[in-house]
Protein backbone atom coordinates (compact mmCIF):
# COMPACT_ATOMS: atom_id res chain seq x y z
CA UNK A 1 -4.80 14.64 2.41
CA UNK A 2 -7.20 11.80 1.46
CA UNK A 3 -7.64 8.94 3.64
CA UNK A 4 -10.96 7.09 2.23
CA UNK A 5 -13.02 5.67 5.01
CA UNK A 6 -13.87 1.88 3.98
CA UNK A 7 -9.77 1.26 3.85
CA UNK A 8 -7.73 0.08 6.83
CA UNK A 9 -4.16 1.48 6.95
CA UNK A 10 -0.59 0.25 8.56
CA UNK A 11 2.14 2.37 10.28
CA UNK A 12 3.99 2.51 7.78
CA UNK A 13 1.57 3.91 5.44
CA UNK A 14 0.34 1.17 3.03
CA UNK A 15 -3.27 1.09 2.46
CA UNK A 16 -5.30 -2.32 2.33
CA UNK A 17 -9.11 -2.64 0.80
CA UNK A 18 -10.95 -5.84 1.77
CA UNK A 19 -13.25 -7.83 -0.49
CA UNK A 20 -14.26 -10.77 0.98
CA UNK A 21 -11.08 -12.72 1.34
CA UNK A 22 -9.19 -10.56 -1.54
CA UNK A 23 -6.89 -7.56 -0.02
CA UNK A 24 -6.23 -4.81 -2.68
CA UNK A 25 -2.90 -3.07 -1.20
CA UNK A 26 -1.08 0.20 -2.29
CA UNK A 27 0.70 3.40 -0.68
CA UNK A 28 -1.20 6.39 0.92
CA UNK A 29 -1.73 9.83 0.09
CA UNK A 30 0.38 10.81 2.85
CA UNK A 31 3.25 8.52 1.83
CA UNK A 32 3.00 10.41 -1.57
CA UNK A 33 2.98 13.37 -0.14
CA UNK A 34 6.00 12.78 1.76
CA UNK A 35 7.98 10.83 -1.07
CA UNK A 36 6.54 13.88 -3.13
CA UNK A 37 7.67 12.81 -7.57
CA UNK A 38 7.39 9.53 -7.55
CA UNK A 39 9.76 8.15 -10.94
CA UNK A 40 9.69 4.76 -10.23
CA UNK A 41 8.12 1.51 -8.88
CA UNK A 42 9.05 -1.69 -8.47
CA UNK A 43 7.10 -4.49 -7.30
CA UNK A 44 9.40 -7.72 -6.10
CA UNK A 45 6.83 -10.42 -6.12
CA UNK A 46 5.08 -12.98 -8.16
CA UNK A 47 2.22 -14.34 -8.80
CA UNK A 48 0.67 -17.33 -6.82
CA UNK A 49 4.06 -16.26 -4.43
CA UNK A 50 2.26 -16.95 -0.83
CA UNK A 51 4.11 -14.42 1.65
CA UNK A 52 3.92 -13.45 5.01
CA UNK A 53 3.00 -9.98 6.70
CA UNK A 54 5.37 -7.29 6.51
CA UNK A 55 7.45 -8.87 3.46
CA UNK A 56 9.22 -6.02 1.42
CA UNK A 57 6.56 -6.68 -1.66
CA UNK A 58 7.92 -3.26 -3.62
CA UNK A 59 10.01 -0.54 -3.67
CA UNK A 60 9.09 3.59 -4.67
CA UNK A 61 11.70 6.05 -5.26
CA UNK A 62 10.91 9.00 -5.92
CA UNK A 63 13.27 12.68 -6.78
CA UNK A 64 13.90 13.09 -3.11
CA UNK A 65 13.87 9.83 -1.11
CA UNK A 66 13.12 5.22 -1.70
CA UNK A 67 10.79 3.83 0.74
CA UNK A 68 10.11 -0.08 0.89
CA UNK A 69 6.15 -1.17 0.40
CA UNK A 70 5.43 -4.04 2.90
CA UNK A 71 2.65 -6.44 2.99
CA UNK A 72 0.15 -5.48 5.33
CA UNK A 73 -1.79 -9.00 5.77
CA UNK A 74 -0.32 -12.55 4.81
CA UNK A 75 -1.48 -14.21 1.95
CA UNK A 76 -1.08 -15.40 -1.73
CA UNK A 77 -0.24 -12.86 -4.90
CA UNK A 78 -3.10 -12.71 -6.77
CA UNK A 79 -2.53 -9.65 -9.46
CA UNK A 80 0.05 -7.60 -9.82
CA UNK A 81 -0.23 -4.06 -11.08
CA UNK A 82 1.93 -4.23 -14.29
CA UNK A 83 1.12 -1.15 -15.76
CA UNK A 84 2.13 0.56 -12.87
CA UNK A 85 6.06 0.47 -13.40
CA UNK A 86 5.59 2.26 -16.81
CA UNK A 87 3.44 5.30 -15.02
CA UNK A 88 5.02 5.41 -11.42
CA UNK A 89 3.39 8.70 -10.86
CA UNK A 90 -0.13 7.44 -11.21
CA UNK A 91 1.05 7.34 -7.20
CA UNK A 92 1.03 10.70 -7.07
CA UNK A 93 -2.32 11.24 -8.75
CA UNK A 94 -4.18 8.63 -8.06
CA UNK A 95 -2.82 6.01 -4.80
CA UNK A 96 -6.01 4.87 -4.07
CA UNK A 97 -6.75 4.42 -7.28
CA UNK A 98 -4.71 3.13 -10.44
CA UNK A 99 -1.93 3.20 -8.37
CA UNK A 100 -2.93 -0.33 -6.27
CA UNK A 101 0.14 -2.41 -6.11
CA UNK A 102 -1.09 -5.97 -5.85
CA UNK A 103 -4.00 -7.90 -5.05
CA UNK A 104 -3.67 -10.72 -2.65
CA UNK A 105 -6.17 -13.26 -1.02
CA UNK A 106 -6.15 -12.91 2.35
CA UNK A 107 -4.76 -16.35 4.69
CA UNK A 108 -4.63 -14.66 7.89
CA UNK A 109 -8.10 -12.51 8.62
CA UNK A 110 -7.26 -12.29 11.85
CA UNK A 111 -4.61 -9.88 11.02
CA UNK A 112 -6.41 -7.12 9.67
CA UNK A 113 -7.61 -6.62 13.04
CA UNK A 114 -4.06 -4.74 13.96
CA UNK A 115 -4.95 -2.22 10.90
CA UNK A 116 -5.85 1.04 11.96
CA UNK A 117 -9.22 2.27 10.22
CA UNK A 118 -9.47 6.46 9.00
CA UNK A 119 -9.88 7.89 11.64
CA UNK A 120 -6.67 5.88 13.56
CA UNK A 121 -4.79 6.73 10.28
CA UNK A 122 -5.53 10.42 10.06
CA UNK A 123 -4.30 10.80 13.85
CA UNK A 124 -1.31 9.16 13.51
CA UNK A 125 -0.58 11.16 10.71
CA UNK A 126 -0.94 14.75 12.15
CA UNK A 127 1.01 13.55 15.34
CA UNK A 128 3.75 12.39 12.93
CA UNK A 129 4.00 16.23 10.92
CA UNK A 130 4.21 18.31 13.69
């Protein structure tokens, strides 16, 4: 399982990259792991949309299971990931990759704080398969 060190992560396994004040957001290995073929993706926002932390922002089904995306910081919709929807399982191959969901700038700093970093994440994640 890959968890890159200069991301924070959330509980419920979306992965955030900060830039300055511009969050890049997407799922984790280990939610693609769990989710395991992932056929489709759906991202429910627009852009310029200003949204609050932990708004439903997409939605991932995959052969087995659908699991929500939620925003991990506040802020406005900067970019959306278009190409995304057409080749879901980039997900699978590539989540901290081509498979970002949205980019948003960042209203609320103070929030990524609450974020676990790597090491947090990679805990939390062998307590949870055992």
């Amino acid at each position: 399982m890959k968890i890159p060190v200069d991301l924070k992560y959330t509980k419920t396994d979306e992965w955030v990259k900060v830039d300055g004040k511009t969050a890049t957001i997407g799922v984790t290995d280990f939610a693609q792991q769990q989710l395991s073929d992932i056929v489709f993706v759906e991202i429910t926002l627009a852009k310029d949309e200003v949204l609050k932390k932990n708004t439903t922002c997409a939605t991932v089904e995959s052969v087995k299971a659908a699991a929500d995306v939620s925003l991990p910081v506040s802020g406005k919709v900067l970019e959306i990931n278009e190409g995304l929807s057409s080749t879901p399982d980039a997900i699978n191959s590539d989540p901290y990759g081509k498979a970002w969901m949205l980019k948003i700038e960042i209203s609320s700093p103070a929030e990524l704080a609450e974020l676990m970093d790597a090491k947090a994440y990679e805990l939390y994640c062998q307590n949870r398969s055992h």
